[in-house]
Protein backbone atom coordinates (compact mmCIF):
# COMPACT_ATOMS: atom_id res chain seq x y z
CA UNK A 1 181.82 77.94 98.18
CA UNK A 2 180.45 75.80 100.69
CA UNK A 3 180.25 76.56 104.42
CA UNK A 4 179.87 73.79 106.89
CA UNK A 5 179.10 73.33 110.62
CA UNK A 6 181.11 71.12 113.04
CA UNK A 7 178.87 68.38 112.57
CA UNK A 8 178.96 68.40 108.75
CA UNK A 9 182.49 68.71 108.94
CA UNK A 10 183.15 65.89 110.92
CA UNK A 11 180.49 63.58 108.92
CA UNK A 12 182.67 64.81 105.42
CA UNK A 13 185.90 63.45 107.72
CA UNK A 14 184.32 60.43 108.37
CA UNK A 15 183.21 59.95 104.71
CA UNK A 16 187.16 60.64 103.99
CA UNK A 17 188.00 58.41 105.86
CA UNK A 18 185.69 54.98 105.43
CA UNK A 19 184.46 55.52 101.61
CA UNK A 20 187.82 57.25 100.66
CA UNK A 21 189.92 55.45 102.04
CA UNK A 22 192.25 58.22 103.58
CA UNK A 23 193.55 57.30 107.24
CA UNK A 24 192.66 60.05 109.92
CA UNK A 25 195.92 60.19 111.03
CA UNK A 26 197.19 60.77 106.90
CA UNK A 27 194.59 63.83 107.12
CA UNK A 28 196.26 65.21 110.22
CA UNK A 29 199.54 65.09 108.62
CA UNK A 30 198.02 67.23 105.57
CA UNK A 31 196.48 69.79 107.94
CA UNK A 32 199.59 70.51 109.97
CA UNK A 33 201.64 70.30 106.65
CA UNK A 34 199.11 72.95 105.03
CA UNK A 35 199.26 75.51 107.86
CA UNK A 36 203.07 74.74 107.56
CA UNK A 37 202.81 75.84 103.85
CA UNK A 38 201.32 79.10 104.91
CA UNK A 39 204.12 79.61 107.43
CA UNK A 40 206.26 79.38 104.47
CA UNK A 41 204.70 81.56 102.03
CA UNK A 42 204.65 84.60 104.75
CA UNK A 43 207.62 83.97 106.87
CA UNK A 44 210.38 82.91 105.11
CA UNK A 45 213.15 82.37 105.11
CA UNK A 46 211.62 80.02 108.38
CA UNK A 47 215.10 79.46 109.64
CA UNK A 48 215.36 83.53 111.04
CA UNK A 49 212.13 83.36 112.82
CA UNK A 50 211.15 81.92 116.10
CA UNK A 51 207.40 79.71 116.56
CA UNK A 52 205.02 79.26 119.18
CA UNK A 53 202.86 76.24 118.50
CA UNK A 54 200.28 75.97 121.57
CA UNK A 55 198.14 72.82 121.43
CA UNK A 56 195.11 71.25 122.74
CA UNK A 57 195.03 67.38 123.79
CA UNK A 58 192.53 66.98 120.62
CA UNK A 59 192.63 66.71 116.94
CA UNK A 60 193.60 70.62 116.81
CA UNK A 61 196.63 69.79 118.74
CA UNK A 62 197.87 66.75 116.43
CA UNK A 63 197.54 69.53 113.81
CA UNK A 64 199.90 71.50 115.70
CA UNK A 65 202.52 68.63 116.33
CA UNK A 66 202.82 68.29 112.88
CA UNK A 67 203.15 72.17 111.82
CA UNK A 68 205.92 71.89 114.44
CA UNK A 69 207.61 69.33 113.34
CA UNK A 70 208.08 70.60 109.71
CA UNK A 71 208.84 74.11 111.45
CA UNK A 72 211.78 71.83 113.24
CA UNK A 73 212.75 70.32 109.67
CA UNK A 74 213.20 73.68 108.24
CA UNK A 75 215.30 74.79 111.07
CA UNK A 76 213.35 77.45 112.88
CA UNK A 77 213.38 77.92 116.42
CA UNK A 78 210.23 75.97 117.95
CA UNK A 79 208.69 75.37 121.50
CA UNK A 80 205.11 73.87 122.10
CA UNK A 81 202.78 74.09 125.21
CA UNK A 82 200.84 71.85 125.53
CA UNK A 83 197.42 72.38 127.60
CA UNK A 84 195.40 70.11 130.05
CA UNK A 85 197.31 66.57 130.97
CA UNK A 86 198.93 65.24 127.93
CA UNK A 87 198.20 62.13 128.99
CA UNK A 88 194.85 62.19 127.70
CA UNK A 89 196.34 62.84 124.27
CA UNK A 90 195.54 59.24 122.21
CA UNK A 91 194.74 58.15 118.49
CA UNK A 92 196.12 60.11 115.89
CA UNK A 93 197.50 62.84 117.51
CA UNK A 94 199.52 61.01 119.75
CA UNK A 95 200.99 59.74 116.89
CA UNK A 96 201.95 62.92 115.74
CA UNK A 97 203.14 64.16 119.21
CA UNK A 98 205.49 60.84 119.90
CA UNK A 99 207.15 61.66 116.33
CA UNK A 100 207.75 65.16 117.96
CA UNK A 101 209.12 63.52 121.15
CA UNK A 102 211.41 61.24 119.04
CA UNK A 103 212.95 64.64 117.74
CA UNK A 104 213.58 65.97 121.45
CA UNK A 105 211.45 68.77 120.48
CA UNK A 106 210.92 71.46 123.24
CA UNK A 107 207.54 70.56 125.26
CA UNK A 108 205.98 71.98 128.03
CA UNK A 109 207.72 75.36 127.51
CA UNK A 110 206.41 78.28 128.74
CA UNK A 111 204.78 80.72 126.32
CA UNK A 112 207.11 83.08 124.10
CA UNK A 113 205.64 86.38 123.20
CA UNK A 114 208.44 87.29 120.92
CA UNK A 115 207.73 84.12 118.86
CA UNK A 116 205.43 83.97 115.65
CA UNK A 117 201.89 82.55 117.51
CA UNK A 118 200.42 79.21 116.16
CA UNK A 119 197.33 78.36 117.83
CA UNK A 120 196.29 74.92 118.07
CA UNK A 121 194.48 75.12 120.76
CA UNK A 122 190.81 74.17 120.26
CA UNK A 123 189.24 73.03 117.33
CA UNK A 124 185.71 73.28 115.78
CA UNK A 125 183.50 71.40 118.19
CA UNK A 126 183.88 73.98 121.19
CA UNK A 127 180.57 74.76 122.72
CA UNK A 128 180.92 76.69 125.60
CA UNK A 129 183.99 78.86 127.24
CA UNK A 130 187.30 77.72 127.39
CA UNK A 131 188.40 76.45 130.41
CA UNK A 132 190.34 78.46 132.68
CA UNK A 133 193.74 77.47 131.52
CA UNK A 134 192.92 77.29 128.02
CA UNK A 135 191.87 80.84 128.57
CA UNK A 136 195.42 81.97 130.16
CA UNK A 137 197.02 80.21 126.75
CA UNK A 138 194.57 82.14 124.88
CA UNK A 139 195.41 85.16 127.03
CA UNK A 140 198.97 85.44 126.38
CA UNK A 141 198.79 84.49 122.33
CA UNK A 142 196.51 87.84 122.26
CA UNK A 143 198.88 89.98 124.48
CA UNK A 144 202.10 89.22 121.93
CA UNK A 145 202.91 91.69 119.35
CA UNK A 146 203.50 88.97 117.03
CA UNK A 147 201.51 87.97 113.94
CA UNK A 148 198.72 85.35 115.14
CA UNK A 149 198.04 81.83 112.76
CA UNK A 150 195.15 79.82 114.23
CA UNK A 151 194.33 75.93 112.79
CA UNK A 152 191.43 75.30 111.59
CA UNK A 153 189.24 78.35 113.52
CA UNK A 154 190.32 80.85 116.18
CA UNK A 155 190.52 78.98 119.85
CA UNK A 156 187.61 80.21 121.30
CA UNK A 157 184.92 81.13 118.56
CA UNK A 158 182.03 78.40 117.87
CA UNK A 159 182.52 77.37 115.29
CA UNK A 160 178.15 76.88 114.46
CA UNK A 161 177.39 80.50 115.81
CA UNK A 162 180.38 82.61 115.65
CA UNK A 163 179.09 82.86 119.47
CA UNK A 164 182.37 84.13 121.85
CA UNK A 165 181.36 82.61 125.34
CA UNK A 166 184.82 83.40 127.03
CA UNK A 167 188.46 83.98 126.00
CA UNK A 168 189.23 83.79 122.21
CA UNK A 169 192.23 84.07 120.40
CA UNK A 170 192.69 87.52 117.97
CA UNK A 171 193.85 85.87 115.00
CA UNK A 172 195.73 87.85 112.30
CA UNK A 173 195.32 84.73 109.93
CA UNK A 174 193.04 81.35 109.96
CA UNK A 175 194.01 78.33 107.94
CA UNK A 176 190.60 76.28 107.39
CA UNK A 177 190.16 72.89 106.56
CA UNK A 178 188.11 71.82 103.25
CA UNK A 179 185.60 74.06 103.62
CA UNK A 180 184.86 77.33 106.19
CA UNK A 181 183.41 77.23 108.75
CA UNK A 182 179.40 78.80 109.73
CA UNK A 183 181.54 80.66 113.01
CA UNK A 184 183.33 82.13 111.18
CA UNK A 185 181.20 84.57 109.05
CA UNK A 186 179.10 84.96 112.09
CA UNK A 187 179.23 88.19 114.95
CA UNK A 188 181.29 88.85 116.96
CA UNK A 189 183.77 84.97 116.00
CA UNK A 190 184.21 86.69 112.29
CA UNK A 191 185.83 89.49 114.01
CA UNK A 192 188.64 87.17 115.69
CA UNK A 193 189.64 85.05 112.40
CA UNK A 194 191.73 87.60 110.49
CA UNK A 195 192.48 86.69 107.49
CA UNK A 196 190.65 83.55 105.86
CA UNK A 197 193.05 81.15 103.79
CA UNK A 198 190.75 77.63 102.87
CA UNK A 199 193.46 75.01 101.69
CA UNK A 200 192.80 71.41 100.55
CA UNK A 201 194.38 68.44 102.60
CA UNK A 202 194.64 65.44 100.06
CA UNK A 203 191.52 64.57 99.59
CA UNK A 204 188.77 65.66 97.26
CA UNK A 205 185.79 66.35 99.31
CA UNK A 206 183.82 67.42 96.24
CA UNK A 207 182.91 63.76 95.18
CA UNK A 208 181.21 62.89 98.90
CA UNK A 209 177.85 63.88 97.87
CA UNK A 210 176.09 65.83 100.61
CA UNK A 211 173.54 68.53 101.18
CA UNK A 212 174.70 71.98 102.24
CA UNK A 213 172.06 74.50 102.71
CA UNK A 214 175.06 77.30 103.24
CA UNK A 215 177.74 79.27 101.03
CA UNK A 216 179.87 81.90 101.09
CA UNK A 217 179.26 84.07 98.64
CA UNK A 218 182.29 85.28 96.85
CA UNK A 219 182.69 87.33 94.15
CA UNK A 220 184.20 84.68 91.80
CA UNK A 221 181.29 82.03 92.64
CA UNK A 222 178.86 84.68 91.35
CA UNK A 223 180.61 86.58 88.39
CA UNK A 224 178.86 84.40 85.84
CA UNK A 225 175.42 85.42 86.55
CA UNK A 226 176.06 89.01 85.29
CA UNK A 227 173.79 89.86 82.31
CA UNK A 228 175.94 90.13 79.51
CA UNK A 229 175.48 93.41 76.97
CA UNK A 230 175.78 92.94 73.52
CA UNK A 231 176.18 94.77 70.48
CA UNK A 232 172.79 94.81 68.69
CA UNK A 233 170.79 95.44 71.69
CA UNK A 234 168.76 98.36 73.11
CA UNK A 235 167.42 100.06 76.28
CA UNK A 236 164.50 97.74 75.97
CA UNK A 237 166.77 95.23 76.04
CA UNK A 238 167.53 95.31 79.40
CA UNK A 239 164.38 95.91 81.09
CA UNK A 240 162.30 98.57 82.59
CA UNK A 241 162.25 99.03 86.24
CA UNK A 242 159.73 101.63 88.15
CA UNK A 243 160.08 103.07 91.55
CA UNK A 244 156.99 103.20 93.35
CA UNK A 245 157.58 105.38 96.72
CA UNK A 246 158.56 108.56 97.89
CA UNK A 247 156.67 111.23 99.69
CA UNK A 248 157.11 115.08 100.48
CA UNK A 249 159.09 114.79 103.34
CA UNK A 250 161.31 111.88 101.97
CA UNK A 251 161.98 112.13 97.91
CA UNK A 252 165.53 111.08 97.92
CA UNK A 253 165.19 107.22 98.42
CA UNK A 254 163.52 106.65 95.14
CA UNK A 255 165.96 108.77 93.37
CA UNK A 256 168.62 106.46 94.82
CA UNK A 257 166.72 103.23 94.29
CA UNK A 258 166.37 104.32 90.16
CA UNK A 259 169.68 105.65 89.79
CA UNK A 260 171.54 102.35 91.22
CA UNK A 261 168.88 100.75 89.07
CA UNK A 262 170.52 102.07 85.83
CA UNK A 263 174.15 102.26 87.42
CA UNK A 264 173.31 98.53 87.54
CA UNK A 265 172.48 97.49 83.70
CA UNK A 266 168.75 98.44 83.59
CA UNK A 267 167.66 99.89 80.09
CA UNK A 268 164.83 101.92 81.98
CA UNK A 269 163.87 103.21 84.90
CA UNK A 270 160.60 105.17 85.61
CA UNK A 271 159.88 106.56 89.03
CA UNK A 272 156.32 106.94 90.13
CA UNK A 273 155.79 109.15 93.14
CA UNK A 274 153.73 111.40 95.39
CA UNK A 275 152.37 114.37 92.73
CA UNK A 276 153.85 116.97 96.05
CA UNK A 277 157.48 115.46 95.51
CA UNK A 278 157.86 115.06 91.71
CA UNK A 279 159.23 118.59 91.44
CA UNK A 280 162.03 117.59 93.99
CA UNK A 281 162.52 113.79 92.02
CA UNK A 282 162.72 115.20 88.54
CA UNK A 283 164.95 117.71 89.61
CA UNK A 284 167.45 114.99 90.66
CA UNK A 285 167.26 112.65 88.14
CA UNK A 286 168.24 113.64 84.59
CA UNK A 287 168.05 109.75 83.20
CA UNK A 288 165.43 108.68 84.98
CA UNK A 289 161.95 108.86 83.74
CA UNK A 290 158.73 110.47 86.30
CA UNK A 291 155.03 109.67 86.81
CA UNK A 292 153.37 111.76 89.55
CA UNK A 293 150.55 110.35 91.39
CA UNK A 294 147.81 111.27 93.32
CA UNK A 295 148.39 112.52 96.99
CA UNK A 296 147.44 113.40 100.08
CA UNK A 297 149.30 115.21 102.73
CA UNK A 298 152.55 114.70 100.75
CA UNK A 299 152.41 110.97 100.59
CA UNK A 300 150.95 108.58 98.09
CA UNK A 301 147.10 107.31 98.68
CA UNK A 302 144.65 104.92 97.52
CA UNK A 303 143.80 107.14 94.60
CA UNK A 304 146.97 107.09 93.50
CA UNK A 305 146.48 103.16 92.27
CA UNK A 306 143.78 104.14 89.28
CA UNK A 307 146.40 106.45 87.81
CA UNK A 308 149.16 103.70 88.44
CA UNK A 309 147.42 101.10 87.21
CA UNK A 310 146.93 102.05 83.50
CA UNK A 311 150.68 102.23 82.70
CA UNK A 312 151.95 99.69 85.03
CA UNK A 313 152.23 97.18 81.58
CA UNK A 314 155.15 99.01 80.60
CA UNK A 315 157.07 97.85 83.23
CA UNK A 316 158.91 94.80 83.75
CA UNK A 317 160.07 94.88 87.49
CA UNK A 318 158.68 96.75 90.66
CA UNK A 319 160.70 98.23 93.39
CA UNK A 320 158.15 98.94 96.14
CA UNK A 321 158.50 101.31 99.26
CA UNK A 322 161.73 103.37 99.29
CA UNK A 323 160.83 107.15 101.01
CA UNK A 324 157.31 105.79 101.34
CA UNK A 325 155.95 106.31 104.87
CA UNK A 326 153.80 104.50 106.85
CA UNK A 327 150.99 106.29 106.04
CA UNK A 328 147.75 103.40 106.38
CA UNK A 329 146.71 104.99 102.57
CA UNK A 330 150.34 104.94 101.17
CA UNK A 331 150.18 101.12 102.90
CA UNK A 332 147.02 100.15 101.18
CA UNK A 333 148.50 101.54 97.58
CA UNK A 334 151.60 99.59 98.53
CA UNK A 335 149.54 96.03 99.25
CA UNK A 336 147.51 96.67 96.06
CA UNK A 337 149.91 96.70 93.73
CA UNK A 338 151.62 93.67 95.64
CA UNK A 339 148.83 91.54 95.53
CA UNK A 340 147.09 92.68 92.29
CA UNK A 341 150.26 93.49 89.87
CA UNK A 342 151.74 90.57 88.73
CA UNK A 343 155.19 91.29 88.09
CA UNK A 344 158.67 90.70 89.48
CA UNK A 345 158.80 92.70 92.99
CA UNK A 346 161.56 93.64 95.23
CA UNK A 347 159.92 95.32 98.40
CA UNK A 348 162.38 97.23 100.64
CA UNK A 349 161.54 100.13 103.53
CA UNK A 350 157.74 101.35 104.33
CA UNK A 351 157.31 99.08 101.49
CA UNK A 352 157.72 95.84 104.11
CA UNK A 353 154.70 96.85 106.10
CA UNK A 354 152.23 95.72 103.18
CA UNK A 355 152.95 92.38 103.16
CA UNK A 356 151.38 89.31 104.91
CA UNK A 357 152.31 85.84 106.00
CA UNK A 358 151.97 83.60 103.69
CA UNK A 359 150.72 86.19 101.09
CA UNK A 360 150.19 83.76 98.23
CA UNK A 361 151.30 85.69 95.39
CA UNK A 362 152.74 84.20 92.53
CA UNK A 363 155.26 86.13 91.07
CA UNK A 364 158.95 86.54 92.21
CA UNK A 365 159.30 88.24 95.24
CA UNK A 366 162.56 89.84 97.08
CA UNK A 367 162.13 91.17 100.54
CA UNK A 368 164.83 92.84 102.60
CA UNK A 369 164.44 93.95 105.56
CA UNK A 370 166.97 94.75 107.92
CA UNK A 371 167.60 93.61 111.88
CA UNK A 372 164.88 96.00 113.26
CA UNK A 373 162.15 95.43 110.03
CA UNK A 374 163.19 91.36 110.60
CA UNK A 375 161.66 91.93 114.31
CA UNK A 376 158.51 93.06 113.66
CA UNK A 377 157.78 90.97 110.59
CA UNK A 378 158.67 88.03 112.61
CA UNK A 379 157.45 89.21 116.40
CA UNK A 380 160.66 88.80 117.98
CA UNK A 381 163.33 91.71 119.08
CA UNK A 382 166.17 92.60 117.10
CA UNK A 383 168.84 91.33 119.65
CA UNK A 384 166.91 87.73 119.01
CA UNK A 385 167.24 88.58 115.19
CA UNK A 386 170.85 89.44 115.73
CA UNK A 387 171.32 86.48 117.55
CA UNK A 388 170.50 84.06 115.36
CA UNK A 389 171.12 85.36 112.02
CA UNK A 390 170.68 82.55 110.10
CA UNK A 391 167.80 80.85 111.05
CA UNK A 392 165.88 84.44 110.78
CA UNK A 393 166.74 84.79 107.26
CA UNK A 394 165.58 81.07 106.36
CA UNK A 395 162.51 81.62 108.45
CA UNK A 396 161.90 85.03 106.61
CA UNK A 397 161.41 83.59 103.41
CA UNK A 398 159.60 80.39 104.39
CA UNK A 399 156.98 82.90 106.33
CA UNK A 400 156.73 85.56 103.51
CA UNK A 401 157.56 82.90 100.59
CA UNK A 402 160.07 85.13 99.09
CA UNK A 403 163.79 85.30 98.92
CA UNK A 404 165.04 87.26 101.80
CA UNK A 405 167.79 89.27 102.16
CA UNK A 406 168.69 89.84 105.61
CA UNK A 407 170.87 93.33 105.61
CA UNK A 408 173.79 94.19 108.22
CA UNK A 409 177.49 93.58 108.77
CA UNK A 410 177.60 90.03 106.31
CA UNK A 411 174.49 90.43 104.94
CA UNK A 412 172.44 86.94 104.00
CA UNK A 413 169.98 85.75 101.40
CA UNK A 414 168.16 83.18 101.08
CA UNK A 415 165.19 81.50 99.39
CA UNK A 416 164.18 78.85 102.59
CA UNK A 417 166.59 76.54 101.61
CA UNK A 418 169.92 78.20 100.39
CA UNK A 419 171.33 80.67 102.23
CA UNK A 420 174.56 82.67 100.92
CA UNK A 421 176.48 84.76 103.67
CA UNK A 422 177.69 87.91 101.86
CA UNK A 423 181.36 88.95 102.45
CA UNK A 424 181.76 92.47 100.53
CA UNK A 425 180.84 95.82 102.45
CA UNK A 426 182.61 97.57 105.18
CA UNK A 427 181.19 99.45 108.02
CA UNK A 428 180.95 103.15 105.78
CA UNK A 429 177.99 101.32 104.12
CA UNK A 430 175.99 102.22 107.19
CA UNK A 431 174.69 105.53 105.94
CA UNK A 432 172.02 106.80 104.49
CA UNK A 433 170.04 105.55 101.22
CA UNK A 434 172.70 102.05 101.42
CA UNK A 435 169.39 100.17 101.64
CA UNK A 436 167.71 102.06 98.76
CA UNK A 437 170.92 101.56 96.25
CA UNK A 438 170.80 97.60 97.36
CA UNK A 439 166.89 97.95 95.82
CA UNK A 440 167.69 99.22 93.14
CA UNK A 441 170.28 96.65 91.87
CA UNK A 442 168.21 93.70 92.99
CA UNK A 443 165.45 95.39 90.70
CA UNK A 444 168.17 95.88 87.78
CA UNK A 445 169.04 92.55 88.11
CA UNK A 446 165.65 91.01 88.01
CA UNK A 447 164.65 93.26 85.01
CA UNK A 448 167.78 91.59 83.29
CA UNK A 449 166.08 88.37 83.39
CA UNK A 450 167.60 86.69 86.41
CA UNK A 451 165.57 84.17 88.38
CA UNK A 452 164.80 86.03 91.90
CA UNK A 453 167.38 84.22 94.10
CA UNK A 454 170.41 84.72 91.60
CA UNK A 455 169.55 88.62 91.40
CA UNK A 456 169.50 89.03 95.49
CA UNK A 457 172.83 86.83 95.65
CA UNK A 458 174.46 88.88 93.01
CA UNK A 459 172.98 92.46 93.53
CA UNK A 460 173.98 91.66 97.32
CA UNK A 461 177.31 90.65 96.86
CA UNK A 462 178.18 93.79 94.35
CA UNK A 463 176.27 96.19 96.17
CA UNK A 464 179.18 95.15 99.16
CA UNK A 465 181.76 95.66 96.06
CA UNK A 466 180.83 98.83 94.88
CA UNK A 467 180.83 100.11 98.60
CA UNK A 468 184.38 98.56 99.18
CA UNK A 469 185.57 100.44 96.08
CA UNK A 470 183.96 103.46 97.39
CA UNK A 471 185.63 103.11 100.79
CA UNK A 472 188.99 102.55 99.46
CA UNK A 473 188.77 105.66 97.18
CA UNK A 474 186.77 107.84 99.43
CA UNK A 475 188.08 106.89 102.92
CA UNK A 476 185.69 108.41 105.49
CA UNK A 477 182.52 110.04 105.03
CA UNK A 478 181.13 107.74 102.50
CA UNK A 479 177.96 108.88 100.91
CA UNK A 480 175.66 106.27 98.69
CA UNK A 481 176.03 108.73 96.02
CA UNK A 482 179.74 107.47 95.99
CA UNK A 483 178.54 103.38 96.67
CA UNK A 484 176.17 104.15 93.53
CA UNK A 485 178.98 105.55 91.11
CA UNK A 486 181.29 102.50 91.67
CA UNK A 487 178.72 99.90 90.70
CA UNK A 488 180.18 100.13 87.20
CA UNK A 489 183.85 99.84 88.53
CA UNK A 490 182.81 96.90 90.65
CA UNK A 491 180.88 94.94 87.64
CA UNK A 492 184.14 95.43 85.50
CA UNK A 493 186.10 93.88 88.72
CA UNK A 494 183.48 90.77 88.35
CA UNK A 495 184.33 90.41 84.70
CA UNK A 496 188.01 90.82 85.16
CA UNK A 497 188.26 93.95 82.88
C-alpha cells in the first residue's frame, strides 16, 4: 500500500477535487462520516456512551464537526471544544460547524475526561510544536482513561517525519484518510498512532495517476511473491546458497545465516568457513553442508580464496560476512569474492566493510546494514542515520548501487527509488544472530529466483513475521533459534494455510 506525505496528500485532494469532480466540502463529510463508522463498529450501542470531539479551526476540525454531528444523530452524549478563535474557521468546515450550530450542539465546553476522546485537533500539515493551547487540549485528551480516536494522524506527530516537536496526543486508534501517512511509520510519531485503520472516503484515488516512491509493506501486498513448491521438484530445485564467514571466536552467525536459509525454502545450503571453526559449525548443523578454508589466527585469509574459488560454481547465491571479523585478510577474501564472483550476493556484518562506493559490479546485490554500519558507510553518525531514516536508506543504495535494507524498529528497503517501510517485528527481535537469520532468508529468497528487491521486501517483511510468532509463543527471552523455527509457521500465515 501506498504511503504519502502531506504534500502528496493534499495534491491527490486537489486531483479529487478538480479532475474528479468531488466537492471538498463532500470529502469532509466522508471523513467525519468514516471515523463515525469506526465509532460504531467499537462502541456501540453509541447511545450509552459519552464523546469528546476536540477540534482545530482547519480541515481536521470540519472532520470533527461532522463525526459529531452523526454522534448527535445516533443519540450519544456529545460536547466539542473548539481551539484558537473560531472565527477564523471558513470554507468547508464552517460549513460543517454551522450545520452543528443549527442542531444547538454543545460548543465551547470544557474538556470531559470521562468521555470517549476524538481528536480533531491538527491535521497533517503540522510542522513545528503545537501551540500552547493546542498543547493543554492535547494535554488533557492524554491524561483521560478513556480510549483515544485521532482523525486523520495523532495531533502533534508530523506527519513527513514522524518528528514529535512538542505535545502529541497518545492515540489508542488513528483513522487515516486514502492512504497513510510517512509520520506515521516513522520514530518516535509511530509510537503515538495506536492502532492504524485506512478507510476510503468516496472517491477512488487509485485512478489519479501519480508517482509514489513509498509503501507500507504488509504482509498481504507481498504474499504473492513466495516461491511456490511443487510436486515434481527437487533440492536443486530451489537453489543452493553458501555461507561464506565465520571465524574461531565467532562460528555461530553462519550457522544461523544457513539454517534460516533452509527454514526459508532453499534446496541447499553449504557453509564455507575458517578451517579452526569447522569442528564447532559442523557440529551445529546436521542439514547443512561444510567447506573449511584456509586460516590464520582463527579467521579466514587471502589463501582461503584459491580453495574457495574452485567450487564456488556450485552455488547459486552468496551470503557474505556473518561471524567474519574485521580482520584486513578476512576483508580482502571478502572484497574478492565480491568483485570477482559473479553471482547473486547478500552482504550483511564484517561482510559490509568490503565494499566500495560505487563498486560497479554487475550482479544483484543486497546490503544491510544496520543504524551504526549505515554511519560509517555513509560518514555520518548514527543519531543523523536515525534521524532521517528514509533518505539514508535511498541514499544507501544509490551510493553502493544495491538494494538496501536499512535494519531497526520498522525496518526499510529500498532499491534508490522504492522504498517499503516494514511493519512486522517487535522489540524481542533485538538479540543476538536477528541480523544473521534476516541473511539468510534474503539469500533463500534470491536462490528461489526472485529479482533482488522482491527477495529483501519479502525476506524483510517475514523475517518481522516469524519473530512476531515467536514473541507471541515465547513471550520474553526470545532467542533467534526460536525467530528461525517459526519461519515455516509464518510462510503458511502468508499463504493462508
Amino acid at each position: 500500500m501506498r504511503i504519502v506525505t502531506s504534500n502528496q496528500m493534499r495534491e491527490l485532494d486537489k486531483r479529487a477535487m478538480t479532475e474528479g469532480g468531488i466537492p471538498g466540502v463532500v470529502l469532509m463529510e466522508n471523513a467525519g462520516r468514516t471515523v463515525f463508522t469506526v465509532l460504531q463498529e467499537r462502541y456501540s450501542p453509541l447511545h450509552t456512551h459519552s464523546f469528546h470531539i476536540y477540534c482545530g479551526v482547519g480541515n481536521n476540525g470540519g472532520d470533527g464537526f461532522v463525526v459529531a454531528r452523526y454522534l448527535l444523530l445516533s443519540g450519544a452524549s456529545v460536547s466539542i471544544s473548539i481551539t484558537g478563535n473560531s472565527d477564523r474557521i471558513s470554507g468547508d468546515a464552517l460549513v460543517h460547524l454551522n450545520v452543528l450550530k443549527r442542531m444547538k450542539a454543545n460548543i465551547g465546553s470544557s474538556p470531559n475526561p470521562n468521555a470517549i476522546q476524538v481528536d480533531a485537533l491538527l491535521g497533517t500539515g503540522l510542522q513545528g510544536a503545537p501551540r500552547e493551547d493546542i498543547s493543554e487540549m492535547i494535554r488533557a485528551i492524554n491524561a483521560s482513561s478513556q480510549p483515544v480516536v485521532s482523525v486523520d494522524i495523532p495531533s502533534g506527530v508530523n506527519s513527513d517525519n514522524g518528528a514529535v516537536p512538542g505535545e502529541a496526543v497518545n492515540a489508542d486508534v488513528t483513522v487515516t484518510f486514502a492512504y497513510p501517512k510517512v509520520g506515521m511509520f516513522l520514530h518516535p510519531g509511530t509510537d503515538k498512532v495506536g492502532e492504524l485503520i485506512v478507510r476510503n472516503i468516496g472517491f477512488d484515488w487509485g485512478q489519479l495517476e501519480w508517482e509514489c516512491a513509498t509503501e507500507w509493506l504488509r504482509l498481504e501486498d507481498v504474499a504473492s511473491l513466495l516461491p511456490r513448491r511443487f510436486s515434481n521438484s527437487h533440492k536443486g530445485s530451489y537453489g543452493h546458497v553458501l555461507v561464506l564467514g565465520g571465524s574461531r571466536e565467532m562460528s555461530g552467525a553462519v550457522c544461523m545465516t544457513a539454517l534460516a536459509a533452509l527454514r526459508a525454502g532453499a534446496g541447499l545450503v553449504t557453509i564455507a568457513t575458517a578451517e579452526s571453526a569447522l569442528p564447532l559449525v559442523a557440529s551445529r548443523s546436521m542439514e547443512v553442508m561444510t567447506i573449511g578454508l584456509p586460516d590464520k589466527d582463527g579467521a579466514l585469509c587471502e589463501a582461503s580464496f584459491d580453495a574457495l574459488e574452485r567450487v564456488l560454481e556450485r552455488f547459486d547465491v552468496l551470503c557474505i560476512g556473518p561471524g567474519g571479523t574485521r580482520n584486513p585478510e578476512t576483508q580482502e577474501l571478502f572484497a574478492r569474492v565480491l568483485h570477482e564472483i559473479q553471482k547473486p550476493t547478500v552482504l550483511d556484518a564484517d561482510g559490509l566493510m568490503a565494499i566500495k562506493q560505487d563498486w560497479g559490479g554487475t550482479h544483484p546485490l543486497v546490503i544491510t546494514p544496520h543504524p551504526g554500519e549505515s554511519a560509517r558507510m555513509l560518514d555520518l553518525s548514527v543519531s543523523e542515520i536515525e534521524r532521517d531514516r528514509l533518505n539514508t536508506v535511498r541514499t544507501l543504495a544509490n551510493r553502493y548501487l544495491a538494494v538496501a535494507v536499512l535494519k531497526g524498529s520498522r525496518t526499510l528497503v529500498s532499491d534508490g527509488r522504492l522504498i517499503s517501510v516494514n511493519t512486522t517485528g517487535n522489540p524481542g527481535m533485538a538479540t543476538a544472530g536477528s541480523g544473521d537469520a534476516l541473511t539468510g532468508v534474503i539469500g533463500a529468497f534470491l536462490a528461489q529466483g526472485l529479482h533482488s528487491l522482491d527477495a529483501a521486501r519479502l525476506g524483510v517483511a517475514l523475517h518481522g513475521c516469524a519473530g512476531d510468532i515467536a514473541a507471541r509463543e515465547r513471550g520474553a527471552g526470545l532467542i533467534t533459534g526460536d525467530l528461525i523455527n517459526s519461519i515455516p509457521d509464518a510462510i503458511s500465515l502468508m499463504l493462508g494455510e
